[in-house]
C-alpha atoms as a PDB file:
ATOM      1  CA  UNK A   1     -79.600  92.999  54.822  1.00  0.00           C
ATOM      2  CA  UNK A   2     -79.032  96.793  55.686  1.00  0.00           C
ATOM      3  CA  UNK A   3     -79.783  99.251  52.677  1.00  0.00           C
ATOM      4  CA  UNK A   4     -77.568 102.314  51.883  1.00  0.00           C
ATOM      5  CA  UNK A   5     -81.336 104.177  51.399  1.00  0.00           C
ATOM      6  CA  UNK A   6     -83.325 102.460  54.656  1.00  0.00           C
ATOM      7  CA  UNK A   7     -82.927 104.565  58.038  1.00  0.00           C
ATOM      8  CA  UNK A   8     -81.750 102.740  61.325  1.00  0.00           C
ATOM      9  CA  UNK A   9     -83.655 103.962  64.669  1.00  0.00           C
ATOM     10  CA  UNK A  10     -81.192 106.110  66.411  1.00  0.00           C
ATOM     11  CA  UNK A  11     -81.466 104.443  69.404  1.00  0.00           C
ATOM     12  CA  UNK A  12     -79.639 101.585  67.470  1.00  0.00           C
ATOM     13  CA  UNK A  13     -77.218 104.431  66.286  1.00  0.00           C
ATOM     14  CA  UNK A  14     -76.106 105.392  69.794  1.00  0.00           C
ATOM     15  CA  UNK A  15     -76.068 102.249  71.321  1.00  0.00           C
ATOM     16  CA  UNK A  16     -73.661 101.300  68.067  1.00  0.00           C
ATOM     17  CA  UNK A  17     -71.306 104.831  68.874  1.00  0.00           C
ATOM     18  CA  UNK A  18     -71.348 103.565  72.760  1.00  0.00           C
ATOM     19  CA  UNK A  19     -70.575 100.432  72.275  1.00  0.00           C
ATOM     20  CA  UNK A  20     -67.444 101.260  69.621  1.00  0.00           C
ATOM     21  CA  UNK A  21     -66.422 103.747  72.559  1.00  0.00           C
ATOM     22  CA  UNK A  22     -66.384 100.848  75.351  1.00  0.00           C
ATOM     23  CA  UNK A  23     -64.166  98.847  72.884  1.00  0.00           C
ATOM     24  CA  UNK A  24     -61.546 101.547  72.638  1.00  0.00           C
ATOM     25  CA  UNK A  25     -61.728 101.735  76.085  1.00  0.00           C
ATOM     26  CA  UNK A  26     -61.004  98.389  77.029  1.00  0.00           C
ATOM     27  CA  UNK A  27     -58.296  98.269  74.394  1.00  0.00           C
ATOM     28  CA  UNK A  28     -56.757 101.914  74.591  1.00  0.00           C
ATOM     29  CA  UNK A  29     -57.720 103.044  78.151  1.00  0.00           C
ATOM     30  CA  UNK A  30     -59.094 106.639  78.830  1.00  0.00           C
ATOM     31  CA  UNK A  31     -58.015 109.648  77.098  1.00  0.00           C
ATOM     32  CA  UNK A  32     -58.447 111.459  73.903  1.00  0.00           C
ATOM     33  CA  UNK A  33     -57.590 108.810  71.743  1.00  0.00           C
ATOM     34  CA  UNK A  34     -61.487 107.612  72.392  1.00  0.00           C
ATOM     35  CA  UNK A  35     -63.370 109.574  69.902  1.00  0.00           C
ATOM     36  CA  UNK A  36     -60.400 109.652  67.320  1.00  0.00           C
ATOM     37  CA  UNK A  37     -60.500 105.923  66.911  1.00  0.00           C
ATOM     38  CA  UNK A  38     -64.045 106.070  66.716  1.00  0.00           C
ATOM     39  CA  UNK A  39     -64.194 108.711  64.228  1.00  0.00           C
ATOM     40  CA  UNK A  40     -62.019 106.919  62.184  1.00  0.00           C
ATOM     41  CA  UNK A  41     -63.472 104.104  62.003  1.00  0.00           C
ATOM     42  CA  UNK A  42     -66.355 105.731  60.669  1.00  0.00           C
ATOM     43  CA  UNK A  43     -64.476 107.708  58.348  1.00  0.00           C
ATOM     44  CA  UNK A  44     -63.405 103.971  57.071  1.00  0.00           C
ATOM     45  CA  UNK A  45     -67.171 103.029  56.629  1.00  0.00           C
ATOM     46  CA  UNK A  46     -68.489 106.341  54.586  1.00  0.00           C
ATOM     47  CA  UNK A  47     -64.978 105.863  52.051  1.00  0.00           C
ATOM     48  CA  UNK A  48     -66.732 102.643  51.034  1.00  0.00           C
ATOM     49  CA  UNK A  49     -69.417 102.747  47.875  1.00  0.00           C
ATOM     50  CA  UNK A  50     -72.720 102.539  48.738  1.00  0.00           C
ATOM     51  CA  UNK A  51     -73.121  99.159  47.016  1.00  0.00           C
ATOM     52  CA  UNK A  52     -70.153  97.680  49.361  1.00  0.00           C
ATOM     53  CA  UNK A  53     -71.870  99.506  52.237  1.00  0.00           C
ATOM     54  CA  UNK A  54     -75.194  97.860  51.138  1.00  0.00           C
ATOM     55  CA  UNK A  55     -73.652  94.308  50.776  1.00  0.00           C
ATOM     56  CA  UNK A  56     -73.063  94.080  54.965  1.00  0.00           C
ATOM     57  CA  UNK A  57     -75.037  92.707  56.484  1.00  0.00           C
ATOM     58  CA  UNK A  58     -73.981  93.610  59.907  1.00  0.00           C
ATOM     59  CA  UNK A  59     -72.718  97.176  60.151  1.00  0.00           C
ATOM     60  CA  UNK A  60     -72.037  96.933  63.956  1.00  0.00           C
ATOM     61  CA  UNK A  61     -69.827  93.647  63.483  1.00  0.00           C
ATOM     62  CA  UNK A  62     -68.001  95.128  60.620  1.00  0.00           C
ATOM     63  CA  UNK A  63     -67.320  98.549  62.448  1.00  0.00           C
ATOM     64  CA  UNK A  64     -66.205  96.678  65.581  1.00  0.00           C
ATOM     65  CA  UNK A  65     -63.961  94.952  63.715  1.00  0.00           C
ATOM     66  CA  UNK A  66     -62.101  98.011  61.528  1.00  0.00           C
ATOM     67  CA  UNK A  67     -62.199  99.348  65.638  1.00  0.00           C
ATOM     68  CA  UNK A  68     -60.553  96.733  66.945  1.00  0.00           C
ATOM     69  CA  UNK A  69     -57.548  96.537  63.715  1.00  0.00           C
ATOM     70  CA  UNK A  70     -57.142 100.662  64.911  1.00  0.00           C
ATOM     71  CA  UNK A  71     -56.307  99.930  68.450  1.00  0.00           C
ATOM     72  CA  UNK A  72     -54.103  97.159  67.682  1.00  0.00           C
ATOM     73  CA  UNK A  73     -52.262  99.303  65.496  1.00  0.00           C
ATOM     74  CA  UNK A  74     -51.912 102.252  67.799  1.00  0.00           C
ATOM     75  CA  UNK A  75     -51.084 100.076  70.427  1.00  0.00           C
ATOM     76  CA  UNK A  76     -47.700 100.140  68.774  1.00  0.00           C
ATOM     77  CA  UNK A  77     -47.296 104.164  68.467  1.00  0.00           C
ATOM     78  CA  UNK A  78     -46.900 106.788  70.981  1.00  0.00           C
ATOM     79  CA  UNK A  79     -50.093 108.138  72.360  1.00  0.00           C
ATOM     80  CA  UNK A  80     -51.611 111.448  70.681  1.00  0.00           C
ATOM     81  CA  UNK A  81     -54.281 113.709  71.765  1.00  0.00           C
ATOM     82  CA  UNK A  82     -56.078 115.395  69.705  1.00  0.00           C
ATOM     83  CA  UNK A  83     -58.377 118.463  70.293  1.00  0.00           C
ATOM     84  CA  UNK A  84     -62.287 118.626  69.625  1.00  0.00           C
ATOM     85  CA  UNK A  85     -64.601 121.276  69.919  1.00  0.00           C
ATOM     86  CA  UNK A  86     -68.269 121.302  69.385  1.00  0.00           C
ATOM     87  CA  UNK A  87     -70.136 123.365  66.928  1.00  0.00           C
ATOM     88  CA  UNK A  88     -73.484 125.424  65.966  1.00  0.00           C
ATOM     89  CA  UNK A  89     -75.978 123.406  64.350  1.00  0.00           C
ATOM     90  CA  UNK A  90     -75.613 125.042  61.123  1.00  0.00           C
ATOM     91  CA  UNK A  91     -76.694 123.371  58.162  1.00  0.00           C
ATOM     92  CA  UNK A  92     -74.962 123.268  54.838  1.00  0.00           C
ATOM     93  CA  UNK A  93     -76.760 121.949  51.335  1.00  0.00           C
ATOM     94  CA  UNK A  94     -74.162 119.662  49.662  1.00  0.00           C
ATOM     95  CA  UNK A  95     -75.252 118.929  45.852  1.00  0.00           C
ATOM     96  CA  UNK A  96     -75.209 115.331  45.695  1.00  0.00           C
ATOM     97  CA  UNK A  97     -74.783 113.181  41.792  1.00  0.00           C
ATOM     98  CA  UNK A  98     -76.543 115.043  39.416  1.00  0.00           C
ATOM     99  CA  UNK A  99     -78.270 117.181  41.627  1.00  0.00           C
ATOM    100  CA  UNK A 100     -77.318 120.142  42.428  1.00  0.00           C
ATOM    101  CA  UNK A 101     -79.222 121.338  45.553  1.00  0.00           C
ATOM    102  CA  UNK A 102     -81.942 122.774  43.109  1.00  0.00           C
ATOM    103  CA  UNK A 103     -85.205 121.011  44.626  1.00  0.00           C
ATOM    104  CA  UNK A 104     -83.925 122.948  48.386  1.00  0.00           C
ATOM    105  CA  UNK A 105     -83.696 126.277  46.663  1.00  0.00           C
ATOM    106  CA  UNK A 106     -86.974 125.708  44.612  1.00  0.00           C
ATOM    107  CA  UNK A 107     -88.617 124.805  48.377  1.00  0.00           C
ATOM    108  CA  UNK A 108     -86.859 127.555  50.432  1.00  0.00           C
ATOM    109  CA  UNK A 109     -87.870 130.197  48.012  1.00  0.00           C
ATOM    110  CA  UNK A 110     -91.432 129.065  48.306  1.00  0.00           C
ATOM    111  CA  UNK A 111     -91.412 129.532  51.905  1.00  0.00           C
ATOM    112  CA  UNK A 112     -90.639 132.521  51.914  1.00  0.00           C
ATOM    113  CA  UNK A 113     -93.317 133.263  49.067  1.00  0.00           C
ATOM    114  CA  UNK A 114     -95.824 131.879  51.639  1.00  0.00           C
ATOM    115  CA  UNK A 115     -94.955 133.857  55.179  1.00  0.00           C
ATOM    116  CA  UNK A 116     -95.695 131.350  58.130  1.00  0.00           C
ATOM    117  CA  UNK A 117     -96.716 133.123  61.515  1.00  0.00           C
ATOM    118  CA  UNK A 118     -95.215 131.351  64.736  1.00  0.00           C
ATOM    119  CA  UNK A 119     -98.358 130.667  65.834  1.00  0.00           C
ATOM    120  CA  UNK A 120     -98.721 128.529  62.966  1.00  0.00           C
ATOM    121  CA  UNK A 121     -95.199 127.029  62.424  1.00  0.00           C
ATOM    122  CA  UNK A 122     -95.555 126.025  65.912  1.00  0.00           C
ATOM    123  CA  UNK A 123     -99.156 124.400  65.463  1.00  0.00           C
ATOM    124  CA  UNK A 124     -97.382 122.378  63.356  1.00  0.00           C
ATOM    125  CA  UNK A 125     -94.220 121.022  64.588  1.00  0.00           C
ATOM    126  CA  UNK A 126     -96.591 119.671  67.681  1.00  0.00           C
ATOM    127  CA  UNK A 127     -98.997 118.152  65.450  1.00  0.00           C
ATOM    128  CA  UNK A 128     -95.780 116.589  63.802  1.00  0.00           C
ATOM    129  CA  UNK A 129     -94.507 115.488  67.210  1.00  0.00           C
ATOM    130  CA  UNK A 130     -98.536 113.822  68.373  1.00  0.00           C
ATOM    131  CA  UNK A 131     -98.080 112.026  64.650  1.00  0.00           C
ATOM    132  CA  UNK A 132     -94.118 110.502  65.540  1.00  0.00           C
ATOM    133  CA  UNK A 133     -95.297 109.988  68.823  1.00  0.00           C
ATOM    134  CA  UNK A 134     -98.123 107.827  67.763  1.00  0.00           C
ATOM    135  CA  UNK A 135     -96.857 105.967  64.802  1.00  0.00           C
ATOM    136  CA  UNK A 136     -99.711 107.849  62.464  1.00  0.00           C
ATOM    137  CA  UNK A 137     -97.682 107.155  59.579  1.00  0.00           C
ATOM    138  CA  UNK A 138    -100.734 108.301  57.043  1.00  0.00           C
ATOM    139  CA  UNK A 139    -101.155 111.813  59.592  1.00  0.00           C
ATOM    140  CA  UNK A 140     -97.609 112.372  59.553  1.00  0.00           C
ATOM    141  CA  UNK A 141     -97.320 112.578  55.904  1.00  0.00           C
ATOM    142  CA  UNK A 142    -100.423 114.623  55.288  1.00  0.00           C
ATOM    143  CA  UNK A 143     -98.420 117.252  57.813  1.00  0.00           C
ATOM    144  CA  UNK A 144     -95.447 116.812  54.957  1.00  0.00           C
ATOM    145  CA  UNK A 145     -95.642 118.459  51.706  1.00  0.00           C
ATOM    146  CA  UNK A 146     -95.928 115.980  48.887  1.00  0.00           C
ATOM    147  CA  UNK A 147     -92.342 117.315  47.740  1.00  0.00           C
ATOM    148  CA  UNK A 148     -90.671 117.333  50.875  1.00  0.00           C
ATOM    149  CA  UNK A 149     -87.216 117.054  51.874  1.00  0.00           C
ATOM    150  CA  UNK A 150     -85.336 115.373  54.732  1.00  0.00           C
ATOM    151  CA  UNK A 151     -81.606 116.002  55.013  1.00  0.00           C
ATOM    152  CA  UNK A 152     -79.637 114.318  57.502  1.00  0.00           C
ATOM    153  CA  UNK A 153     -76.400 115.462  59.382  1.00  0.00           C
ATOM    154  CA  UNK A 154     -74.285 112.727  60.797  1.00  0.00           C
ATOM    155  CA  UNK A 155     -70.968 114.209  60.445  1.00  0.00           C
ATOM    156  CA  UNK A 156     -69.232 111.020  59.695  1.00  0.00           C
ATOM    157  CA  UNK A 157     -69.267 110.075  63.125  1.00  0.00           C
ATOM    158  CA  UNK A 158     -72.390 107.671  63.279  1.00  0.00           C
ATOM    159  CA  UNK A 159     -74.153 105.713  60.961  1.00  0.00           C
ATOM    160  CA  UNK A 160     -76.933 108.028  59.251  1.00  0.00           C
ATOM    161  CA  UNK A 161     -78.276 108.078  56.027  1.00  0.00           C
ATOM    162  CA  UNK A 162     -75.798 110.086  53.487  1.00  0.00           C
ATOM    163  CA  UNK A 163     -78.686 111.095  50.729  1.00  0.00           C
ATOM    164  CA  UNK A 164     -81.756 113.254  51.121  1.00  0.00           C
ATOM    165  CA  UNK A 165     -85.250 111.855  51.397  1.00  0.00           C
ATOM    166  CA  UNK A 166     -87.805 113.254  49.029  1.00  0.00           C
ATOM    167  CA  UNK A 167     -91.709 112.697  49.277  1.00  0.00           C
ATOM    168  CA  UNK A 168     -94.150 112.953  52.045  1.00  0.00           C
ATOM    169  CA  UNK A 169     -94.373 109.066  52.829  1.00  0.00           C
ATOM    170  CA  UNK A 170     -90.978 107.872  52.221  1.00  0.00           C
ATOM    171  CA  UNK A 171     -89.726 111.012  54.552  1.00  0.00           C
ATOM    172  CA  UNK A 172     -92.549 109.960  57.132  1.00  0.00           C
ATOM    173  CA  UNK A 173     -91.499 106.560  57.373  1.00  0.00           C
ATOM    174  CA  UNK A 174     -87.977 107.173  57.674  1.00  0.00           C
ATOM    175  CA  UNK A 175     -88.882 109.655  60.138  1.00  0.00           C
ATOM    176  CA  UNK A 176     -91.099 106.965  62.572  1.00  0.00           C
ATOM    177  CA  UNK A 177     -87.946 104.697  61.602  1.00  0.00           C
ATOM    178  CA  UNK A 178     -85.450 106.795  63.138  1.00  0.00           C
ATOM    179  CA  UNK A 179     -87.408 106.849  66.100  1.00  0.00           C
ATOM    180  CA  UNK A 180     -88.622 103.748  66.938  1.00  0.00           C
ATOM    181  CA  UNK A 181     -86.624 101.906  69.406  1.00  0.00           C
ATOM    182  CA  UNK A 182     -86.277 100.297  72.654  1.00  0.00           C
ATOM    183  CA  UNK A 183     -87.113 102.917  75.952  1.00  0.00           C
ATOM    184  CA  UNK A 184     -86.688 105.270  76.824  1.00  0.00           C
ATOM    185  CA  UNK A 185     -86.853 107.540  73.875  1.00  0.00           C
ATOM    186  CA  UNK A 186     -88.587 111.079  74.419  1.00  0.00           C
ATOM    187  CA  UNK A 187     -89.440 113.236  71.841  1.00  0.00           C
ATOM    188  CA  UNK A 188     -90.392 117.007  73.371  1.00  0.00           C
ATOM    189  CA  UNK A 189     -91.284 120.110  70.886  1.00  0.00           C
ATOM    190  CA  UNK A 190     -88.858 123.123  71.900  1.00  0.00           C
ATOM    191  CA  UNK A 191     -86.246 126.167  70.512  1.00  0.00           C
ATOM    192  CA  UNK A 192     -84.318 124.613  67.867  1.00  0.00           C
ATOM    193  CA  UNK A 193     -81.990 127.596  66.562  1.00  0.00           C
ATOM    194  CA  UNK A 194     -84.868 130.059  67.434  1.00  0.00           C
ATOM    195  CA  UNK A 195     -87.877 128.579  66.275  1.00  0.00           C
ATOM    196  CA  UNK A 196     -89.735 125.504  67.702  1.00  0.00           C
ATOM    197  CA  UNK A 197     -88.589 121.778  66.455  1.00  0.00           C
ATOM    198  CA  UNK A 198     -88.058 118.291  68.134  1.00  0.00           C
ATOM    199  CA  UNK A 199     -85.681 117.360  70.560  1.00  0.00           C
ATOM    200  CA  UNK A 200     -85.225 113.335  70.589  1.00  0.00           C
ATOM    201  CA  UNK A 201     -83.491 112.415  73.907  1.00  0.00           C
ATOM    202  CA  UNK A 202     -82.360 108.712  74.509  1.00  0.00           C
ATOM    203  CA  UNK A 203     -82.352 108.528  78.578  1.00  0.00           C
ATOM    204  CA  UNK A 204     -80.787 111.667  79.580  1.00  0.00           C
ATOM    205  CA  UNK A 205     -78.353 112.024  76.553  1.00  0.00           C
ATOM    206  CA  UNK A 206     -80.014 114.473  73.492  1.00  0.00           C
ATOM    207  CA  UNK A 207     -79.461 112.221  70.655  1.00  0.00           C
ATOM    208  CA  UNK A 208     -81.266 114.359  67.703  1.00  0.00           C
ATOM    209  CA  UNK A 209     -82.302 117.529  67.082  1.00  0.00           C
ATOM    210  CA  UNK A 210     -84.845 117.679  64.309  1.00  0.00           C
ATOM    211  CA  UNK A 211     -85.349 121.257  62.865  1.00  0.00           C
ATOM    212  CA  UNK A 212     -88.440 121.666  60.404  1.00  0.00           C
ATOM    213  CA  UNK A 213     -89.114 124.108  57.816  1.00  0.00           C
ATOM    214  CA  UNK A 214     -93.109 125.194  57.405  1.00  0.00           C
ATOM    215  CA  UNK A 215     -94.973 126.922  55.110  1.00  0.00           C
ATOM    216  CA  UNK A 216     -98.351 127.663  56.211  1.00  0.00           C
ATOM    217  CA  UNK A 217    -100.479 124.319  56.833  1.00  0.00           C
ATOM    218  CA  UNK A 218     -97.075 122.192  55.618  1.00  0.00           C
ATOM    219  CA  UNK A 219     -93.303 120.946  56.520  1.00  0.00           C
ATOM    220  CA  UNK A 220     -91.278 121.465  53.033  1.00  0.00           C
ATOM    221  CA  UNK A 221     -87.911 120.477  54.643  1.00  0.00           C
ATOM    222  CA  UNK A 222     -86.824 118.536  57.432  1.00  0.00           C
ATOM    223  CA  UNK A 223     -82.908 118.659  59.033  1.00  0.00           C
ATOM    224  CA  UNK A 224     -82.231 115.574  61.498  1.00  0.00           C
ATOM    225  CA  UNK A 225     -78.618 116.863  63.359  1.00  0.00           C
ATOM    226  CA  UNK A 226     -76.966 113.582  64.630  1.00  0.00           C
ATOM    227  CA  UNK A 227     -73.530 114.929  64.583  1.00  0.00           C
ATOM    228  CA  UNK A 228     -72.094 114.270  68.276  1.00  0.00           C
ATOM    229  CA  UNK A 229     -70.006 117.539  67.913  1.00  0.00           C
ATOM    230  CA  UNK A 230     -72.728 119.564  66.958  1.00  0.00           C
ATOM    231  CA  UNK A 231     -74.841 117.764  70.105  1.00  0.00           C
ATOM    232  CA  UNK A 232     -72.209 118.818  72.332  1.00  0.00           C
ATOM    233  CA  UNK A 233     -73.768 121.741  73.409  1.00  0.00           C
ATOM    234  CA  UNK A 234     -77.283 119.700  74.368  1.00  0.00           C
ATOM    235  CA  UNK A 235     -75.550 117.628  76.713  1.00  0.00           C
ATOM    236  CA  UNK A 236     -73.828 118.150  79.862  1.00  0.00           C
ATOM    237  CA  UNK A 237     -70.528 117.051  80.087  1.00  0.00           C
ATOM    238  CA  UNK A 238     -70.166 113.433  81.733  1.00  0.00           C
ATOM    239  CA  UNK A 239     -68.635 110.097  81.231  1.00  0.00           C
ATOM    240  CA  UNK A 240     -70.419 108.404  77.981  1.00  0.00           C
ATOM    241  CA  UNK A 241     -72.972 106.083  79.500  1.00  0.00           C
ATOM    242  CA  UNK A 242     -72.172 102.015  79.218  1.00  0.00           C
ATOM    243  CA  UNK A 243     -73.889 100.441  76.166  1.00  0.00           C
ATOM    244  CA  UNK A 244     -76.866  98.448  76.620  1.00  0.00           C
ATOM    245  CA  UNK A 245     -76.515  94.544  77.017  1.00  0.00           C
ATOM    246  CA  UNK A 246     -78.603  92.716  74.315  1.00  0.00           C
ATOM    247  CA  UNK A 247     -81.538  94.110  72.613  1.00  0.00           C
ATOM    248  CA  UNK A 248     -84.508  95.947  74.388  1.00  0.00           C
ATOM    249  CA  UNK A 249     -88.229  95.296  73.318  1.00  0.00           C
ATOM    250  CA  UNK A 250     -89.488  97.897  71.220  1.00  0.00           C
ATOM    251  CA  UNK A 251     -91.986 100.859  72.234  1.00  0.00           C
ATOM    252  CA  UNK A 252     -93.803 104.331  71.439  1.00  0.00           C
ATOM    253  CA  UNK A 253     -91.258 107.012  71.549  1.00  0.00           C
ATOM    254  CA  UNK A 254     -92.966 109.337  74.469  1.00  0.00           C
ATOM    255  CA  UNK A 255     -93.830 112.843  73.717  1.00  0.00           C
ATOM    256  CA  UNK A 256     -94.122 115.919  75.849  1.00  0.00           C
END
């Protein structure tokens, strides 16, 4: 059974998104009804609890199935368009229950207590990328301060995690999580909004952009964009690609 607090390998993630697309497709045709469907069918998933959310067993099944009940019912209504545009990834701290951002603002104040050269920052996002790109769980998380935080950015459009990750191993094995996966999965080191940070591609289609906070020797906070709107501007503009038949066997994500 799927947990509301265990990541899914985003290879699984976009292969989910694609394959919700092909259904509206076959149901609705081409056109700009596509995403909307899709987005609202997530929409339906993140307005249940976390409990309910954690009692499916099969995510995919259920969301093809609120997909399918959308189509049906816009099948009956005129068609509407409706406009998207993609954005900056800018990040934005959301206090969750009883916690009010705090443990970010205790670790971003540190950082800047604790001036990182490039040199260095960029010493270690690559030894972070050699660590994912290995499967070094225990190296990963000695590259991860022991109070580190992971935030991730779906947008409500896919299928990511909705609460922060705190602690060097539980972020470093959500982190190899999140990018294990069938081929072929690359994971390169390169600008992320200035400085250096991973770029996880799925085929030819950016799928993640990872941006990493250091301070001197350590990562204190960790920002996985999955957000297709904010990926926009990573990937050319194209037809989505088909989803994959059946499920691939698992290998190292490649690094570069």
């Amino acid at each position: 059974m799927w947990h509301s607090d265990e990541a899914t390998p985003i290879t699984e993630l976009l292969d989910e998104r694609r394959a919700l697309l092909a259904l509206v497709r076959g149901m609705l045709g081409s056109g700009s009804e596509l995403d909307s469907v899709v987005d609202e069918t997530y929409r339906r998933w993140y307005e249940l609890s976390g409990p309910v959310r954690a009692r499916i067993e099969a995510p995919g099944s259920w969301l093809t199935n609120v997909a399918g009940g959308i189509c049906l019912a816009r099948l009956a209504l005129p068609v509407r368009g409706e406009a998207r545009a993609g954005g900056d990834i800018v990040w934005q701290v959301e206090a969750g229950p009883g916690e009010p951002a705090d443990h970010a603002r205790h670790s971003l104040r540190r950082r800047r207590l604790e001036p990182t050269t490039p040199q260095q920052h960029d010493a270690v996002v690559r030894a972070v990328r050699q660590a994912c790109a290995a499967r070094d769980a225990a190296g990963l998380a000695s590259l991860l301060a022991c109070d580190v935080t992971a935030y991730f950015d779906g947008g409500g459009k896919i299928r990511a995690l909705v609460e922060p990750v705190h602690g060097s191993e539980r972020v470093a094995r959500t982190l190899l999580t999140l990018l294990s996966g069938h081929a072929p999965t690359t994971l390169r080191a390169q600008s992320v909004n200035g400085r250096t940070g991973l770029v996880v591609r799925y085929g030819h289609q950016v799928a993640a952009v990872i941006g990493l906070d250091v301070t001197v020797r350590h990562v204190v906070q960790v920002w996985v964009t999955l957000n297709p709107d904010k990926l926009r501007s990573w990937n050319p503009p194209g037809p989505p690609p088909s989803p994959r038949p059946g499920r691939r066997p698992r290998g190292r994500t490649s690094a570069s």
